[in-house]
Protein backbone atom coordinates (compact mmCIF):
# COMPACT_ATOMS: atom_id res chain seq x y z
CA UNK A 1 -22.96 7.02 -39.70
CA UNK A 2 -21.21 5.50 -36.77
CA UNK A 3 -17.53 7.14 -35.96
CA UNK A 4 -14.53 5.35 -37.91
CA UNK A 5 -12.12 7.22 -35.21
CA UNK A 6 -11.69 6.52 -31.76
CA UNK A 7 -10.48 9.41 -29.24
CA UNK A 8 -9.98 8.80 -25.45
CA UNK A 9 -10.24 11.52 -23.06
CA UNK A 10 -9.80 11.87 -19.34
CA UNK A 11 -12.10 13.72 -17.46
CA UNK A 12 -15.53 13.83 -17.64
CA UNK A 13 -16.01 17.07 -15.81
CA UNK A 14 -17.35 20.04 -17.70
CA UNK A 15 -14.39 21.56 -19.62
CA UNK A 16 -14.04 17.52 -21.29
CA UNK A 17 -17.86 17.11 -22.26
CA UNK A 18 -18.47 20.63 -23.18
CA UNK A 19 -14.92 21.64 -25.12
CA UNK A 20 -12.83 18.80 -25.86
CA UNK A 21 -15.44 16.31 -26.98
CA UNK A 22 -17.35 18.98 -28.79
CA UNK A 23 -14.47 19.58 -31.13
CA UNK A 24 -13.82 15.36 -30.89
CA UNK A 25 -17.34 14.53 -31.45
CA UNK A 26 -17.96 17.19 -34.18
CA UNK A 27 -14.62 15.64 -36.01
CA UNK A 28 -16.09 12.56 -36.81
CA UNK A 29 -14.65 10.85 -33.18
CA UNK A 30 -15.92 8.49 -31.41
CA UNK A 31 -15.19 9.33 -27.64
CA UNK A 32 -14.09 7.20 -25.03
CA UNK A 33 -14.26 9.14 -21.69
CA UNK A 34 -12.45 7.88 -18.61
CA UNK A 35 -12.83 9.07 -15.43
CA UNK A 36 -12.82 8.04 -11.53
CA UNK A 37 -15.77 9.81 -10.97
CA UNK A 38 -19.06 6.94 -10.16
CA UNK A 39 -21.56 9.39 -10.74
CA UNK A 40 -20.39 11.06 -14.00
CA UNK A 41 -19.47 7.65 -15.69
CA UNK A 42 -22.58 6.29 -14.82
CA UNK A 43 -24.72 8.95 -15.71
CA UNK A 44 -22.92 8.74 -19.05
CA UNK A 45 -23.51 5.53 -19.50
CA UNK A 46 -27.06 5.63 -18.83
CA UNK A 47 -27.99 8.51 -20.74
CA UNK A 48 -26.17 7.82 -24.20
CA UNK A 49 -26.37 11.52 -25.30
CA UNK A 50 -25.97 15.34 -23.53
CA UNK A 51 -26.68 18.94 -24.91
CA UNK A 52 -23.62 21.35 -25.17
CA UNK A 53 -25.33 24.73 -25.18
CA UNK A 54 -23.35 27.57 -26.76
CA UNK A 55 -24.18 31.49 -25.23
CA UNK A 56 -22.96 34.54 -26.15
CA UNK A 57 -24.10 38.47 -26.41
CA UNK A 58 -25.73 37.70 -29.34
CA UNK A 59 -27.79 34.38 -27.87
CA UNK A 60 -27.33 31.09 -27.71
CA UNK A 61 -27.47 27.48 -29.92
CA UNK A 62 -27.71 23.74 -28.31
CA UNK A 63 -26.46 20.63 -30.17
CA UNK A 64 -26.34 17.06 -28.80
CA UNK A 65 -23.14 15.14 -28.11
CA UNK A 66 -23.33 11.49 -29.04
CA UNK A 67 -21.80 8.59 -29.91
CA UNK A 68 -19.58 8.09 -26.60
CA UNK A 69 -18.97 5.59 -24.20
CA UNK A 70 -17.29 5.65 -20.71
CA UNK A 71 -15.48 3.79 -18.14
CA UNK A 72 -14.23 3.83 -15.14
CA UNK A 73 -10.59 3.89 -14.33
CA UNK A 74 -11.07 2.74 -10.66
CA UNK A 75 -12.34 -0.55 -11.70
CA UNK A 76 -11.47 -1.28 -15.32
CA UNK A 77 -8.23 -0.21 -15.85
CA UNK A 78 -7.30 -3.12 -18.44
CA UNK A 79 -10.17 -1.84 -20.66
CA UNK A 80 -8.92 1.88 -20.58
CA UNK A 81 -5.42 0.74 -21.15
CA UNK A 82 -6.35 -1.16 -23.87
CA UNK A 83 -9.05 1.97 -25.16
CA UNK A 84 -5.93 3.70 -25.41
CA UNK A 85 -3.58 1.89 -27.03
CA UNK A 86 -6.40 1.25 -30.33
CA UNK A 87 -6.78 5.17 -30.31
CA UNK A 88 -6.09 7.73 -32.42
CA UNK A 89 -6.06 10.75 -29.55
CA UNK A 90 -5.32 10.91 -26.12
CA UNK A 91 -6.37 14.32 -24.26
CA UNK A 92 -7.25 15.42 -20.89
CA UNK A 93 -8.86 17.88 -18.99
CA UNK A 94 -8.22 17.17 -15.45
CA UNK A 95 -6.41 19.55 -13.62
CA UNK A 96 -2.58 20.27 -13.82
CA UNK A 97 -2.17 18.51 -10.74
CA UNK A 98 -3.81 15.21 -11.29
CA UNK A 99 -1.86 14.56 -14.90
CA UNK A 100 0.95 12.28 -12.43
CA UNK A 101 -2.97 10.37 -11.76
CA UNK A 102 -3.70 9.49 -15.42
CA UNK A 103 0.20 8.49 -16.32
CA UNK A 104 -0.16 4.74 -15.35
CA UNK A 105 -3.11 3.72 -18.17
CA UNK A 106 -1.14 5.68 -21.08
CA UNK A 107 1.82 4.63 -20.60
CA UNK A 108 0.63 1.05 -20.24
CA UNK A 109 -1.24 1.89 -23.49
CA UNK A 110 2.23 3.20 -25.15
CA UNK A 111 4.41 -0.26 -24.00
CA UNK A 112 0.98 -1.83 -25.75
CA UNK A 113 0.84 -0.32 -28.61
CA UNK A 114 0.78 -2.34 -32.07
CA UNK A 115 3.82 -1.09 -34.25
CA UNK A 116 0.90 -1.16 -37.24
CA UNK A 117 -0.54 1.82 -35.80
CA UNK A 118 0.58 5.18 -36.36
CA UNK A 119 1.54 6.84 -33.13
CA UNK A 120 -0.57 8.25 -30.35
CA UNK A 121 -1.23 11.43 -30.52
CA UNK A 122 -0.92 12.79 -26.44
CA UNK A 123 -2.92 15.89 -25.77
CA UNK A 124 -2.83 17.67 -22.14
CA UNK A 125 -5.90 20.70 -22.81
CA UNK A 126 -5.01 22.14 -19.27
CA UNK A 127 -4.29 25.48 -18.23
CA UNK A 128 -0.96 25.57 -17.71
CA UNK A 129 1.98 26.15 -20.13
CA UNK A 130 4.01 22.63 -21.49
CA UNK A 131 1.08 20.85 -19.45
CA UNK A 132 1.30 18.23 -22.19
CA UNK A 133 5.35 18.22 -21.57
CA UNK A 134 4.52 17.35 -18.08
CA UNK A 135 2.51 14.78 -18.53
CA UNK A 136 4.82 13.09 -20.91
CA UNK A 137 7.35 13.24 -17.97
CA UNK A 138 4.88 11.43 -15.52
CA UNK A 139 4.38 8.74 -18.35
CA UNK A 140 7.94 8.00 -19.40
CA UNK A 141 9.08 7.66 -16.17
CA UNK A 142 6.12 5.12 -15.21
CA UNK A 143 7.59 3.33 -18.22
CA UNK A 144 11.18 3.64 -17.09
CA UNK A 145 10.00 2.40 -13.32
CA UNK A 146 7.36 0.21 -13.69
CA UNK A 147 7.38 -1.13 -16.71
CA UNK A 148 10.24 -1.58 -19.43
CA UNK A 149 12.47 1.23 -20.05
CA UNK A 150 13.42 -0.60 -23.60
CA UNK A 151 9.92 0.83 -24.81
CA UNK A 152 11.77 4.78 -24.64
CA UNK A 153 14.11 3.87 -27.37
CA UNK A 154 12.17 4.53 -30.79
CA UNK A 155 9.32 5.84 -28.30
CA UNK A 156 8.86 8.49 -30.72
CA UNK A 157 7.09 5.11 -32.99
CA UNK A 158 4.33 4.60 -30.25
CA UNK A 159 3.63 8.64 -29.20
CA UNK A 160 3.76 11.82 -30.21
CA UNK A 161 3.29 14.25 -27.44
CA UNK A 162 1.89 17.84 -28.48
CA UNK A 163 1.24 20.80 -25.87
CA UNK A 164 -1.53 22.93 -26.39
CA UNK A 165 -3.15 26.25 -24.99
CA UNK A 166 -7.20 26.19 -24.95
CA UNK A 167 -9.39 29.29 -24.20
CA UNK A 168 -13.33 28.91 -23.66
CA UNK A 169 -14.93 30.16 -20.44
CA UNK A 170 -17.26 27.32 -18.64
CA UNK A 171 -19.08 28.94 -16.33
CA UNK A 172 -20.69 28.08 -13.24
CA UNK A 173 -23.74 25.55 -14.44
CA UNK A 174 -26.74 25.90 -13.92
CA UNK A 175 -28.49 23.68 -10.86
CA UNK A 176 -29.98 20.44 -12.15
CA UNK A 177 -28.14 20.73 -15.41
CA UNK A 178 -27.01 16.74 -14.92
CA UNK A 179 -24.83 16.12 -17.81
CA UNK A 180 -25.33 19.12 -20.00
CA UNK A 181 -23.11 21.82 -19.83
CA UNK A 182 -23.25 25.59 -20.79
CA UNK A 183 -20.39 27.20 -22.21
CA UNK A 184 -18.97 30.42 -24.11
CA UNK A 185 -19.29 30.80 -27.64
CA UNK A 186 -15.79 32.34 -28.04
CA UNK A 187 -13.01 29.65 -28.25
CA UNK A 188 -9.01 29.26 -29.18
CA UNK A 189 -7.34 25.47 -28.67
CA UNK A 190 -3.91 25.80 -30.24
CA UNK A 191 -1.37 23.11 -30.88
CA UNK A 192 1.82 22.75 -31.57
CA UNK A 193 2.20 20.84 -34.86
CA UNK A 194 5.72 19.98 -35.23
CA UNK A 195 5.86 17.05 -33.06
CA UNK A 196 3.86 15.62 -35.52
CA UNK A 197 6.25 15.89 -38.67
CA UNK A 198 8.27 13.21 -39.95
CA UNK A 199 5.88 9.97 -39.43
CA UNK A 200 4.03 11.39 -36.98
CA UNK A 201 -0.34 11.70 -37.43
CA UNK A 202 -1.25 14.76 -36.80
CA UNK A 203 -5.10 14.30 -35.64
CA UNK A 204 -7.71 16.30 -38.05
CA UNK A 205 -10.02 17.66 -35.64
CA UNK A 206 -12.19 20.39 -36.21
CA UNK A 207 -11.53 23.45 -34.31
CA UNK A 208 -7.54 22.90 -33.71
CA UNK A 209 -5.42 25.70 -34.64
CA UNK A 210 -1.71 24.12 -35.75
CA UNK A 211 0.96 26.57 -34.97
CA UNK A 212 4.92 26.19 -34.97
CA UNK A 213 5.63 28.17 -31.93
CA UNK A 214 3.47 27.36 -28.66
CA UNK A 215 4.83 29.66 -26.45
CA UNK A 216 3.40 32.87 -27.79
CA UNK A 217 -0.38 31.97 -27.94
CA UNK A 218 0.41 30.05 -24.33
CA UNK A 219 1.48 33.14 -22.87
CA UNK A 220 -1.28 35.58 -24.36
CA UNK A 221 -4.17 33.28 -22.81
CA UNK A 222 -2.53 32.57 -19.67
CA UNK A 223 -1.40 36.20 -19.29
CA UNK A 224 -4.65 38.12 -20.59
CA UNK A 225 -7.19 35.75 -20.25
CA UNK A 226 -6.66 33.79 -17.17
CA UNK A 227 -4.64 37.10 -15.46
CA UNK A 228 -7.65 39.45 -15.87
CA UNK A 229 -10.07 36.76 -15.17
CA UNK A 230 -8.21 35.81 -11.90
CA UNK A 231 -7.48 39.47 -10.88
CA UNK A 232 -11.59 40.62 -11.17
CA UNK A 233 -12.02 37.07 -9.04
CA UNK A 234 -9.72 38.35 -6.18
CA UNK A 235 -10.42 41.50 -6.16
CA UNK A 236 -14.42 40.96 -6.41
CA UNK A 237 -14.07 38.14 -3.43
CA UNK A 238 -12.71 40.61 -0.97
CA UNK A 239 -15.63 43.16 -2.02
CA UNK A 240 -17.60 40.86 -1.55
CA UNK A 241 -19.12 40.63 -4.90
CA UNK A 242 -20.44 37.43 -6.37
CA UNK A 243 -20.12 37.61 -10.07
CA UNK A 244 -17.21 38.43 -12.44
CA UNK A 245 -19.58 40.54 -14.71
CA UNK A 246 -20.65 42.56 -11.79
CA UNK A 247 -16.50 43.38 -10.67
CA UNK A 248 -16.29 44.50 -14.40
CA UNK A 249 -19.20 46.25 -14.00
CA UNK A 250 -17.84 48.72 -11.18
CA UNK A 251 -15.71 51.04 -12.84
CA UNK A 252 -13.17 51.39 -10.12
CA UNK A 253 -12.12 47.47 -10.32
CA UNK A 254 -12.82 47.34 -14.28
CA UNK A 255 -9.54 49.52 -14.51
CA UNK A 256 -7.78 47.67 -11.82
CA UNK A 257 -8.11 44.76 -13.44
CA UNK A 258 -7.08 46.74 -17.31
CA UNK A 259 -3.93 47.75 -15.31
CA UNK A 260 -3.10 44.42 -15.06
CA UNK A 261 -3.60 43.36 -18.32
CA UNK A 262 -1.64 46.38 -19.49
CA UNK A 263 1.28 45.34 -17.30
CA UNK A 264 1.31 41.99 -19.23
CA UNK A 265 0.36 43.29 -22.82
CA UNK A 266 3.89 44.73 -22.48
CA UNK A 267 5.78 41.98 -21.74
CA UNK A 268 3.60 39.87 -24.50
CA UNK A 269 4.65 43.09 -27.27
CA UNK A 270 8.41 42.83 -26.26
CA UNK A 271 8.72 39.37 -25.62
CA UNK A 272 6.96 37.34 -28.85
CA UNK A 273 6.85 40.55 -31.21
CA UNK A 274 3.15 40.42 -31.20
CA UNK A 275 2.04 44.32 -32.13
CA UNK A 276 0.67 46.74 -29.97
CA UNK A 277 -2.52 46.93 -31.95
CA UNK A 278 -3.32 43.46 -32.00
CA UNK A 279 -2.87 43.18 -28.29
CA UNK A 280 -4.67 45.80 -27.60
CA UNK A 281 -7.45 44.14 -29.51
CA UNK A 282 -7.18 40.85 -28.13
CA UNK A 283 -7.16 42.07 -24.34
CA UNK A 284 -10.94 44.38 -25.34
CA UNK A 285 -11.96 41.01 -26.49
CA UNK A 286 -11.01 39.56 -23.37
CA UNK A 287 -12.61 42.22 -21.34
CA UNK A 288 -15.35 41.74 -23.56
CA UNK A 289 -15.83 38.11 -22.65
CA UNK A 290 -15.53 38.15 -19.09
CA UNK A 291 -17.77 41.39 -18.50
CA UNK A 292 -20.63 38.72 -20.17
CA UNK A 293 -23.63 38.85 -18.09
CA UNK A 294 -24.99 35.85 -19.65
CA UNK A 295 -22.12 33.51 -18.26
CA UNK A 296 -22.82 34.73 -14.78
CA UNK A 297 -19.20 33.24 -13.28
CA UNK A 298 -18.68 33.26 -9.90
CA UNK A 299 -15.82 34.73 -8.30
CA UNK A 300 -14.76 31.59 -5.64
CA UNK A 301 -15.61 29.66 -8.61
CA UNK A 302 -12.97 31.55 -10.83
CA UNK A 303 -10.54 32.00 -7.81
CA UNK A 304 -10.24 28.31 -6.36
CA UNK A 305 -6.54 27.22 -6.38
CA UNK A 306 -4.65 30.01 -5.35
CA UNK A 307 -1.55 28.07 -4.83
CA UNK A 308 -1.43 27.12 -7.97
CA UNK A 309 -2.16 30.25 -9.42
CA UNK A 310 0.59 32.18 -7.36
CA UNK A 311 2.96 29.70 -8.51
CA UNK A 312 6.21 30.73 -10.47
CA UNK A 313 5.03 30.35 -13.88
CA UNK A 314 1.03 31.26 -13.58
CA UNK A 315 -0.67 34.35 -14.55
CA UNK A 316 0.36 36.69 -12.03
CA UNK A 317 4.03 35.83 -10.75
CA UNK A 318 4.78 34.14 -14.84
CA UNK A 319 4.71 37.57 -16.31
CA UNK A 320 5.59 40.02 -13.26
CA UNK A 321 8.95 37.46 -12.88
CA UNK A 322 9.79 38.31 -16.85
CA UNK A 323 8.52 41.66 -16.52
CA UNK A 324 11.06 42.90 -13.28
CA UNK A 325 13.97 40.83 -14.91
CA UNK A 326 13.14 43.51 -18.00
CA UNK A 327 13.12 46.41 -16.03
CA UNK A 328 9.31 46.69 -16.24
CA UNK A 329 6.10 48.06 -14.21
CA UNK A 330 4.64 44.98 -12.19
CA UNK A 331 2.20 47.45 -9.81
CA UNK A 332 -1.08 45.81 -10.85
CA UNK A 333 0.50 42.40 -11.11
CA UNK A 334 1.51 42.40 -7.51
CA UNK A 335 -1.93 44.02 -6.50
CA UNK A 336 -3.43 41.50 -8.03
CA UNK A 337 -1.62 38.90 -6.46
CA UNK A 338 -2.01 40.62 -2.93
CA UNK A 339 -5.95 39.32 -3.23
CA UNK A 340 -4.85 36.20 -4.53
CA UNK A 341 -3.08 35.75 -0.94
CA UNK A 342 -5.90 37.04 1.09
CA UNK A 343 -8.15 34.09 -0.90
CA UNK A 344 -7.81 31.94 2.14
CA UNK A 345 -10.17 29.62 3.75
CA UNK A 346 -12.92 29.66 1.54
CA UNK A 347 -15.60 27.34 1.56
CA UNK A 348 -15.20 23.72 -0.72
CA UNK A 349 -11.52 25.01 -1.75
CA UNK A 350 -8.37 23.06 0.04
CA UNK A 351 -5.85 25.20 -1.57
CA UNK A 352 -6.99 28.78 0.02
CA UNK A 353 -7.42 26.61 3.78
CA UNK A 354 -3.75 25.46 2.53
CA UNK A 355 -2.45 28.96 1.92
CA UNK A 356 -3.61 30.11 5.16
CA UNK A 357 -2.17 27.47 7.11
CA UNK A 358 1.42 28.09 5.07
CA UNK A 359 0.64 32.09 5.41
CA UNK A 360 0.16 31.69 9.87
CA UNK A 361 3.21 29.02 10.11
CA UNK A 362 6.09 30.49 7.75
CA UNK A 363 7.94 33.95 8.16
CA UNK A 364 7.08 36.46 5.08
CA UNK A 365 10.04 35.21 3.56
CA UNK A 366 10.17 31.37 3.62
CA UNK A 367 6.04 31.82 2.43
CA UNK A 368 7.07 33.86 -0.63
CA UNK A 369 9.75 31.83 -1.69
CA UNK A 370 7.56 28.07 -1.05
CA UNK A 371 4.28 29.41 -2.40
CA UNK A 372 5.96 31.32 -5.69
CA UNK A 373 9.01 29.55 -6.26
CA UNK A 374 10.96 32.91 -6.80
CA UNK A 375 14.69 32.65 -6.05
CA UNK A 376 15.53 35.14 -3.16
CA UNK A 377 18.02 36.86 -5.68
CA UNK A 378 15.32 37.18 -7.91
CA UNK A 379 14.83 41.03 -8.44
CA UNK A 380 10.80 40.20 -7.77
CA UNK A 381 11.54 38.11 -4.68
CA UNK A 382 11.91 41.01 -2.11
CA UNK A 383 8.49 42.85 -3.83
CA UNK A 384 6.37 39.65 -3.27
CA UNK A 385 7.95 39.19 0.40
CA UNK A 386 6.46 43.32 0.90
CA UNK A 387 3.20 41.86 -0.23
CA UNK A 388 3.19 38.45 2.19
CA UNK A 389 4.17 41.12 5.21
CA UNK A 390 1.29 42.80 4.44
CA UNK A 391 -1.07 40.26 3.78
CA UNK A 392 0.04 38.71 7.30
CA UNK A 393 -0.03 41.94 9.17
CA UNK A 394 -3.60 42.75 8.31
């Protein structure tokens, strides 16, 4: 039976065909995808279907994704502005830097919008925290620039804007895989369900974990998940070693990268009253996950973006910031992001050729403060500028 839902999603890359429209798909949506991409749109278009397979320790399952269509924002931007506005769901997975990219067609959509419908739901599944929040800034102030700022008042009529935290590993696929994608078994996508009260629709899809506080399950992913994963990625690129299982696998970086964790299982115990216990159990399923030898992820795959991930509120300065402002160990944190500064100039990733541009042209100093965003009264600030020094000096 044909879909009776329509969901639009940006991004056609392999965390949107292999998580988000999964969980659309297997919800009873029909998918729109959008993307600028010639090759994956038309290689959507032509093939009508894909096979999402699932692996884990215990083995693996395949299903088929169907009932989707795609366009290309490049050259039909009418037709995805008008996609939108007859949705249900808006999400993307595009990268937290290209949400001010995919602003213009939503809030086109929005301005659109019949007042029959119920309001859009807007969905950012990107790893960063409030990435949703963000994009809702791009949007509204497209509206308030380009278009008419009237539309704001009531706005909340037209869209509802939820952020959410997502967890699932995508690996590095395998060569001639085309459209099919490979991906871990284990998955979390939480949302934040109270923007969604009082008129709102909240979307029923299949998979979505409605909480009332964000912030908590935000900061356990990004700070376990994405921290330790990041840290073995470092760490294993300047051993030269090219998988994340194999870093876990050497006993001397396995603990440098629990260290790590440990640092921010502390601040995740004090700060959001989680218990010890069941962060203690949710950082061995973590180590669990990335120590997989059947995902096979490679560490400059894992690693790419530095800048972004030494950034004020990622997984390495986020949690040390909170954790010296509480008095707290931050050892492993800051080793940890050592690596992360000696990522530089790697092959196919602008953002390490960046850093090592900013790292040969600014003073120890002015680099700490541009690349982290710490305040030089900040009680990390002078600890991260020990670290650039060093990183320079070698």
């Amino acid at each position: 039976m044909a879909p009776t839902k329509k969901a639009v999603h940006f991004g056609g890359g392999n965390i949107g065909r292999g998580f988000v429209a999964e969980f659309l798909h297997n919800s009873g949506y029909e998918v729109v995808f959008v993307d600028v991409m010639d090759a994956i749109i038309n290689s959507l278009n032509e093939a009508k279907s894909y096979t999402v397979t699932e692996i884990g320790a215990d083995g693996q399952r395949s299903f088929t994704i169907d009932n989707y269509r795609a366009i290309n924002s490049k050259y039909n931007m009418p037709e995805v502005v008008n996609e939108i506005a007859t949705a249900e769901v808006v999400t993307c997975a595009v990268g937290p830097n290209i949400l001010k990219f995919v602003a213009e067609p939503v809030a086109k959509a929005i301005e659109a919008r019949s007042s029959d419908l119920p309001p859009l739901a807007v969905i950012a599944c990107e790893n960063m925290i409030n990435a949703t929040t963000a994009w809702k800034g791009h949007i509204e102030t497209y509206i308030k620039d380009k278009l008419n700022a009237e539309t704001l008042n009531g706005i909340e009529k037209r869209a509802r804007y939820a952020n959410s935290a997502i967890d699932r590993i995508v690996p590095q696929q395998d060569e001639g895989a085309g459209l099919n994608v490979k991906i871990e078994k284990f998955y979390e996508w939480c949302v934040e369900q109270k923007p969604f009260e009082n008129g709102g629709n909240k979307p029923a899809i299949e998979g979505i974990h409605y909480v009332d506080d964000l912030e908590p399950y935000i900061e356990r992913k990004l700070f376990t998940v994405n921290t330790s994963h990041a840290t073995a990625a470092y760490y294993g690129h300047q051993a030269k070693i090219p998988y994340i299982h194999e870093v876990l696998a050497d006993q001397k970086l396995h603990d440098t990268v629990r260290a790590a964790v440990k640092e921010t299982a502390a601040l995740i115990v004090k700060k959001h009253g989680i218990s010890q216990d069941e962060q203690d159990k949710y950082v061995e399923t973590i180590i669990s996950r990335i120590s997989n030898p059947t995902l096979k992820d490679n560490v400059e795959r894992v690693g790419r973006a530095p800048l972004r991930k030494l950034s004020r509120k990622e997984r390495f300065i986020g949690p040390a910031a909170q954790l010296a402002e509480m008095g707290l160990p931050v050892d492993a944190l800051l080793g940890a992001a050592e690596q992360a500064f000696r990522f530089q100039n790697v092959e196919g990733d602008e953002e390490s050729v960046e850093l090592a541009k900013i790292l040969k042209e600014k003073s120890a100093e002015d680099a700490a403060a541009h690349i982290t965003g710490l305040e030089k009264d900040h009680p990390l600030y002078e600890r991260v500028v020990a670290v650039v020094k060093k990183v320079q000096g070698a």
